[in-house]
N, C-alpha and C. Protein backbone atom coordinates (compact mmCIF):
# COMPACT_ATOMS: atom_id res chain seq x y z
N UNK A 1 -19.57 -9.33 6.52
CA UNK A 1 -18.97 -8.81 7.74
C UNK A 1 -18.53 -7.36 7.50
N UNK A 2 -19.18 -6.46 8.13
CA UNK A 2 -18.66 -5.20 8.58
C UNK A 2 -17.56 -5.46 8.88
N UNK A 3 -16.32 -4.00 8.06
CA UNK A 3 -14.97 -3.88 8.92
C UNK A 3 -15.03 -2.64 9.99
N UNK A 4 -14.58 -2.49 10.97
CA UNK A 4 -14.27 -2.00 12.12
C UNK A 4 -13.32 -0.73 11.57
N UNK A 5 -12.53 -1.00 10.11
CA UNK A 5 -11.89 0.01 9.95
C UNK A 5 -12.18 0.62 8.67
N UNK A 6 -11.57 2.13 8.03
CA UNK A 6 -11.56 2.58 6.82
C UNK A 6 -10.42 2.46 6.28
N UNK A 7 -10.28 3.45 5.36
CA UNK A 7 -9.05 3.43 4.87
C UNK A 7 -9.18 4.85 4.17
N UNK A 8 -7.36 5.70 3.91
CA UNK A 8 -7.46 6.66 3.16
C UNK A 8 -6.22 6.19 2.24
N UNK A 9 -6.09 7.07 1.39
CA UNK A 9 -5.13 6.81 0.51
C UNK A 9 -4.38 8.05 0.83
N UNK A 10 -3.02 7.97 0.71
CA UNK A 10 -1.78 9.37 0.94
C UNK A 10 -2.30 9.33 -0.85
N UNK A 11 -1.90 11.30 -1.15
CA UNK A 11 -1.87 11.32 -2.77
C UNK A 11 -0.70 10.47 -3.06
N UNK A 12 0.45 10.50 -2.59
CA UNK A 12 1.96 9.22 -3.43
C UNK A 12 0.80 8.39 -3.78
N UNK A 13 -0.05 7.20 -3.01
CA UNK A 13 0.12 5.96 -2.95
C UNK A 13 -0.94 6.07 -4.11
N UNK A 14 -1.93 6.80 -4.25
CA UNK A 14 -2.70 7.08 -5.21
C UNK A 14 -2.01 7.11 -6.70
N UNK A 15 -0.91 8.27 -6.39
CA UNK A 15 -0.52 8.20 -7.75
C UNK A 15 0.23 6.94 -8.29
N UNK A 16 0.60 6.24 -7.33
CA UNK A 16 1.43 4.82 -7.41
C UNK A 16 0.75 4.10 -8.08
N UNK A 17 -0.30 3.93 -7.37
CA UNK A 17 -1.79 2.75 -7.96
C UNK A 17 -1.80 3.31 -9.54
N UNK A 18 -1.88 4.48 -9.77
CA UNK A 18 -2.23 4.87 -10.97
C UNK A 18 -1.17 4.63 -12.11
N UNK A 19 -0.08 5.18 -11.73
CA UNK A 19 0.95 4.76 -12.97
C UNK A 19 1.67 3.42 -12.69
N UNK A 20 1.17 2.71 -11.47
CA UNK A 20 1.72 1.07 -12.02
C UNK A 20 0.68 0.60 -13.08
N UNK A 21 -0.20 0.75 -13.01
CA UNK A 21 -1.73 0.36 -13.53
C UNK A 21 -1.62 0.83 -14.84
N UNK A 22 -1.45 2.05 -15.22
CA UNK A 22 -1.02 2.56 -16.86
C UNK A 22 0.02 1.95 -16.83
N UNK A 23 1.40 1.58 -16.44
CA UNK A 23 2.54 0.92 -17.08
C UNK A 23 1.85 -0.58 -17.62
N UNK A 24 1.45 -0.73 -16.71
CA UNK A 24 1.24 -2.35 -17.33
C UNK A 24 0.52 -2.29 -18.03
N UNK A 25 -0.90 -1.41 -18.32
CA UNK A 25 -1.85 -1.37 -19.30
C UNK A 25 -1.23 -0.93 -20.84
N UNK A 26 -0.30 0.16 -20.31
CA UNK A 26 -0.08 1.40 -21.89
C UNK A 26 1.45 0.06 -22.38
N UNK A 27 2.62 0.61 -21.72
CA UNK A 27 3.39 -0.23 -21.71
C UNK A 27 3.92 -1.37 -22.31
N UNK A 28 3.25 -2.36 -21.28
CA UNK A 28 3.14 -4.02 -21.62
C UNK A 28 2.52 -4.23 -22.21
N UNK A 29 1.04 -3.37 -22.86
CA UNK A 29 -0.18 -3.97 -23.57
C UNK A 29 -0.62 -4.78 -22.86
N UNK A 30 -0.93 -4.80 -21.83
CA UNK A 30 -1.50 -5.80 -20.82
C UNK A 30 -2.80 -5.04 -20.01
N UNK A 31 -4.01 -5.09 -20.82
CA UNK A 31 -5.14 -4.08 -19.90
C UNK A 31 -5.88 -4.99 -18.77
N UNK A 32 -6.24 -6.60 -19.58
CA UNK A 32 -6.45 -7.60 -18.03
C UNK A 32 -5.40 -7.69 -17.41
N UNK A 33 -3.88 -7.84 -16.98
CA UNK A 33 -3.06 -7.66 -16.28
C UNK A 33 -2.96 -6.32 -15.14
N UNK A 34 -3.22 -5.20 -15.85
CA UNK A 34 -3.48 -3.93 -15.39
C UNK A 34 -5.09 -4.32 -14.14
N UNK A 35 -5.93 -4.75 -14.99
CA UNK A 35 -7.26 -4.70 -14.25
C UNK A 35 -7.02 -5.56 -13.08
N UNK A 36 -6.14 -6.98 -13.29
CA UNK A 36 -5.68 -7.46 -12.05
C UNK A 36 -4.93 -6.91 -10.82
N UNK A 37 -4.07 -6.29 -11.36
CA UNK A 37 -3.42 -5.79 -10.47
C UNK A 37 -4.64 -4.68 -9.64
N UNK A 38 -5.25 -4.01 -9.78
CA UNK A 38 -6.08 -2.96 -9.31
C UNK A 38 -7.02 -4.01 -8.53
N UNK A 39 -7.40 -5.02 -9.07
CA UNK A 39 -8.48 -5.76 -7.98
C UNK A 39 -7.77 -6.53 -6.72
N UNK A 40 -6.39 -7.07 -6.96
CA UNK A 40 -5.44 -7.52 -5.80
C UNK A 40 -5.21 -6.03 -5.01
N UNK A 41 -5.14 -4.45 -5.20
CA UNK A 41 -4.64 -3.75 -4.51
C UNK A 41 -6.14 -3.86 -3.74
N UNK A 42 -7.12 -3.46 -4.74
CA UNK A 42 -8.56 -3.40 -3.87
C UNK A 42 -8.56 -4.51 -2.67
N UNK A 43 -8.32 -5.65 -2.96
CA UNK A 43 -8.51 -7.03 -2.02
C UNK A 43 -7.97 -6.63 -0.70
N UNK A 44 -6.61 -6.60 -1.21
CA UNK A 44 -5.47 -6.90 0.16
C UNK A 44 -5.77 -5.24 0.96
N UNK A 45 -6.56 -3.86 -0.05
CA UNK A 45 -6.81 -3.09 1.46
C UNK A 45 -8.06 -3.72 2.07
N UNK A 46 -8.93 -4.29 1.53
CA UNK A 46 -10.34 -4.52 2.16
C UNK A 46 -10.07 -5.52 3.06
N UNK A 47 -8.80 -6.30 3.02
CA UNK A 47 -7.95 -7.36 4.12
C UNK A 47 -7.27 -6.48 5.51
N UNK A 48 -6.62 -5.34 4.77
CA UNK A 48 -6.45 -4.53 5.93
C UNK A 48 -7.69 -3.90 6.82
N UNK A 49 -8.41 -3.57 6.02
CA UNK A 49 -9.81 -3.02 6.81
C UNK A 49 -10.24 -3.74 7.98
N UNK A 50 -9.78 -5.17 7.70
CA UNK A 50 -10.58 -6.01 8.71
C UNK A 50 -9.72 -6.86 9.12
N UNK A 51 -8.24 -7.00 9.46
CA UNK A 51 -7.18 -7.20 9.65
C UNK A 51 -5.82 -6.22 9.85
N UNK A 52 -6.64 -5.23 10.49
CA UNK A 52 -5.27 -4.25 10.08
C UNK A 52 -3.77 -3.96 10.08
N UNK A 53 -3.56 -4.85 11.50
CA UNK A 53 -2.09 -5.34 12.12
C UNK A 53 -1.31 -6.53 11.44
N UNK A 54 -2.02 -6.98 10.00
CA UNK A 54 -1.85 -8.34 9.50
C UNK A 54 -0.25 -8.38 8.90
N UNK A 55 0.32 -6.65 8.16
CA UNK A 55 1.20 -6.59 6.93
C UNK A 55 2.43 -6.86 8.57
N UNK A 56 3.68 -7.24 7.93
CA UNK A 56 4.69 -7.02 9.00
C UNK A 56 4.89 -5.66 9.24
N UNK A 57 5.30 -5.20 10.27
CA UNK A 57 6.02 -4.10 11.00
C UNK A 57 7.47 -3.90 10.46
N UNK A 58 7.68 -2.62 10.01
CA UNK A 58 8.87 -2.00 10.00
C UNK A 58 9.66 -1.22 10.70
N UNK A 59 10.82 -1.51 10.84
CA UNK A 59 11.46 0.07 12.04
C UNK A 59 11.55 0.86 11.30
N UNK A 60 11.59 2.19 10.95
CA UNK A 60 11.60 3.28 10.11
C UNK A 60 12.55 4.43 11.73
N UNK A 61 13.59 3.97 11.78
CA UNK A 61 14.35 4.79 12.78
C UNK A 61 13.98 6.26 13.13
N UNK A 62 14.12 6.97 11.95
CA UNK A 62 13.54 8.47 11.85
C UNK A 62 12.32 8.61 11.70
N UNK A 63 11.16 8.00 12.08
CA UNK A 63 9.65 7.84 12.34
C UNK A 63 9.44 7.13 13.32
N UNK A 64 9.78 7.35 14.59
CA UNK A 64 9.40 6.60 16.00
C UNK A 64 7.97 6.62 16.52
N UNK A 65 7.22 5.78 16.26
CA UNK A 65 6.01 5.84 17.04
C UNK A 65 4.98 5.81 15.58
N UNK A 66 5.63 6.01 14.37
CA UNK A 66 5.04 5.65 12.78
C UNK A 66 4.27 4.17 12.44
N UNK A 67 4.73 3.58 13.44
CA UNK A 67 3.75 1.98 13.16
C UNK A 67 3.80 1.63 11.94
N UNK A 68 4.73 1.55 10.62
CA UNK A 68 4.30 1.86 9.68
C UNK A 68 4.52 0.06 9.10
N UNK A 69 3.62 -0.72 8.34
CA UNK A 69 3.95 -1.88 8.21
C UNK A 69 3.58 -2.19 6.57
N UNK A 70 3.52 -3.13 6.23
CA UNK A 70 3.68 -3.44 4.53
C UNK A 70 3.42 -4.79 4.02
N UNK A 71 2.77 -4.50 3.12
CA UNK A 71 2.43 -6.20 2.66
C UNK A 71 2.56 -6.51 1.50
N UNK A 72 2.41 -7.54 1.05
CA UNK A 72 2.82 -7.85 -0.20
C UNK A 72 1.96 -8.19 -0.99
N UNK A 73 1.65 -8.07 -1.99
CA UNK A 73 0.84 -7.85 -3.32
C UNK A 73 1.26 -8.10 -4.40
N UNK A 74 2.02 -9.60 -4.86
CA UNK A 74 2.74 -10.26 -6.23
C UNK A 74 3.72 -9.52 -5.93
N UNK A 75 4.06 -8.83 -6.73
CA UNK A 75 5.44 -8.17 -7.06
C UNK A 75 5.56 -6.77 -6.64
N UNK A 76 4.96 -6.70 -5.78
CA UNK A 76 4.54 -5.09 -5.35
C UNK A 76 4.37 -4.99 -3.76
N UNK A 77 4.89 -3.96 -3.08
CA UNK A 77 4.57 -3.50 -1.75
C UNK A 77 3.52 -2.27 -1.31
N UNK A 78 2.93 -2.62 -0.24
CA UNK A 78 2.01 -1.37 -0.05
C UNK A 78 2.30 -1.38 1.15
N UNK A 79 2.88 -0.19 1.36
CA UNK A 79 3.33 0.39 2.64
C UNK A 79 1.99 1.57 3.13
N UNK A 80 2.00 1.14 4.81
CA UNK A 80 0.59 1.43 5.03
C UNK A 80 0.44 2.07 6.76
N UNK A 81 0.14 2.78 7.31
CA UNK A 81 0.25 2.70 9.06
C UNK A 81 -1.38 2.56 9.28
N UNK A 82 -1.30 2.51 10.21
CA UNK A 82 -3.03 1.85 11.20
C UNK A 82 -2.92 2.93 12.17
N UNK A 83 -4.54 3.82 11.70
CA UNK A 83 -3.98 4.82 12.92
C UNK A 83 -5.65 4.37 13.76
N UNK A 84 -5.44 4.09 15.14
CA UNK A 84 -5.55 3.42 15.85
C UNK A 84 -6.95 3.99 16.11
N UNK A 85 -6.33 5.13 16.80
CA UNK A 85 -7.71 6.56 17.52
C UNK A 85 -8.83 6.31 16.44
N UNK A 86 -8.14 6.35 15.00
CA UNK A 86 -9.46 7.42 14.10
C UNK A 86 -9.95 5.91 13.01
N UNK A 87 -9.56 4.77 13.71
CA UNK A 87 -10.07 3.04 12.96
C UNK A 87 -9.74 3.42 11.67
N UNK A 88 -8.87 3.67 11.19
CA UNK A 88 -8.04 4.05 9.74
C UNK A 88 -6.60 3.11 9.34
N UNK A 89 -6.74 3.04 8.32
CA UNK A 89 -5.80 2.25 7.45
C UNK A 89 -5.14 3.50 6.00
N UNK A 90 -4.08 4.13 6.91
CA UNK A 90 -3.45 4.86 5.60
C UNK A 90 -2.54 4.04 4.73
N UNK A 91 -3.39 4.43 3.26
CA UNK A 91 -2.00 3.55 2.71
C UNK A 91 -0.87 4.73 2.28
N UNK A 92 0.28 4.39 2.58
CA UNK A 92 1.08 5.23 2.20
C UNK A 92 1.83 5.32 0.53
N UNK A 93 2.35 4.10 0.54
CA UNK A 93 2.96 4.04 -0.70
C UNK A 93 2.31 2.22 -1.54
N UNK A 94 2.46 2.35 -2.74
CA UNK A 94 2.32 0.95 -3.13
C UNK A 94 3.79 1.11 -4.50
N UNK A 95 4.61 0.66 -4.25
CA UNK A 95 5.71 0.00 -4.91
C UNK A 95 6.15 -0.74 -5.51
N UNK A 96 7.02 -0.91 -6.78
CA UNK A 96 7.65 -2.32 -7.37
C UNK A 96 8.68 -3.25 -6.30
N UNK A 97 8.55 -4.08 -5.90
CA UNK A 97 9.22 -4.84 -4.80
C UNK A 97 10.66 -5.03 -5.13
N UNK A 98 11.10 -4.79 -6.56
CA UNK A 98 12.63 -4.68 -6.39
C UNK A 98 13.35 -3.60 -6.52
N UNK A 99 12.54 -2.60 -6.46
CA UNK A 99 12.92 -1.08 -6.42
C UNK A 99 13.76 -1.41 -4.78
N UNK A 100 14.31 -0.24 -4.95
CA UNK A 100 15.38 0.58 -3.68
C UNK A 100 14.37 0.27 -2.58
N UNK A 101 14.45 -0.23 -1.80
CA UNK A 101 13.15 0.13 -0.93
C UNK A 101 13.35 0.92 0.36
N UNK A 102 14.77 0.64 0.69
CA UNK A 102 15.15 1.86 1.54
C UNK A 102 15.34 3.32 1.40
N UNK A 103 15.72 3.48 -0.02
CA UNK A 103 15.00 4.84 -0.49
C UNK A 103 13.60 5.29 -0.09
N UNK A 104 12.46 3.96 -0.71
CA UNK A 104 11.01 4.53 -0.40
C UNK A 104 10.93 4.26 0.97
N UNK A 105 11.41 3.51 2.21
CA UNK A 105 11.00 3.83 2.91
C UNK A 105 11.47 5.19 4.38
N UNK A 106 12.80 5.69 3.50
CA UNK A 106 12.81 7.03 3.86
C UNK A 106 12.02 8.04 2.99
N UNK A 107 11.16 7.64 2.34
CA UNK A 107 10.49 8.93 1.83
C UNK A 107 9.05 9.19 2.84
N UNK A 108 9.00 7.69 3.40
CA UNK A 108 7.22 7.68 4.16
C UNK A 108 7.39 8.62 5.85
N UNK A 109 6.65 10.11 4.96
CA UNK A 109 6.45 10.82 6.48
C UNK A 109 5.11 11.04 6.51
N UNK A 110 4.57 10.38 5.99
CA UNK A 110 2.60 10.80 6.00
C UNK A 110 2.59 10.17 7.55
């Protein structure tokens, strides 16, 4: 099945993917743990691609009209908006789920 949508990556969420992925690889000594995690981020966007409205909705007060919603990925969040016009799936951020998260989600102005 063809998805209807793409996807881009914000550079944050990029660099996110990247140094969760070295923590757990360099770190933990965990390089199949690391490789997992990268194939669950791959999954759950290729889920958004073709589900895009699936993650819950957030209010983000100071981003009105940001759509911006988030899903969950084990122990990790990927905060993401659906931009509608251009059939796109930005991911914005991907996160440790017990981090501050109201910190990160005043940081999302992509």
């Amino acid at each position: 099945m063809q998805s209807d949508y793409g996807y881009e990556l914000t550079d944050r969420a990029e660099k996110d993917i990247d140094e969760i992925a070295g923590y757990i690889r360099d770190e933990l000594s965990n390089a199949s743990a690391a490789m997992n995690f990268l194939n669950d981020v791959e999954q759950c966007i290729r889920k958004l691609c073709d589900f895009p409205s699936s993650g819950s909705r957030i209010f983000v007060e100071y981003l009105p009209g940001k759509n911006v919603r988030r899903k969950v990925i084990g122990n990790y969040l990927l905060y993401y908006r659906v931009l509608q016009e251009k059939k796109r799936v930005r991911i914005l951020r991907v996160v440790y789920g017990s981090r501050n998260q109201i910190s990160v989600v005043h940081g999302l102005n992509s």
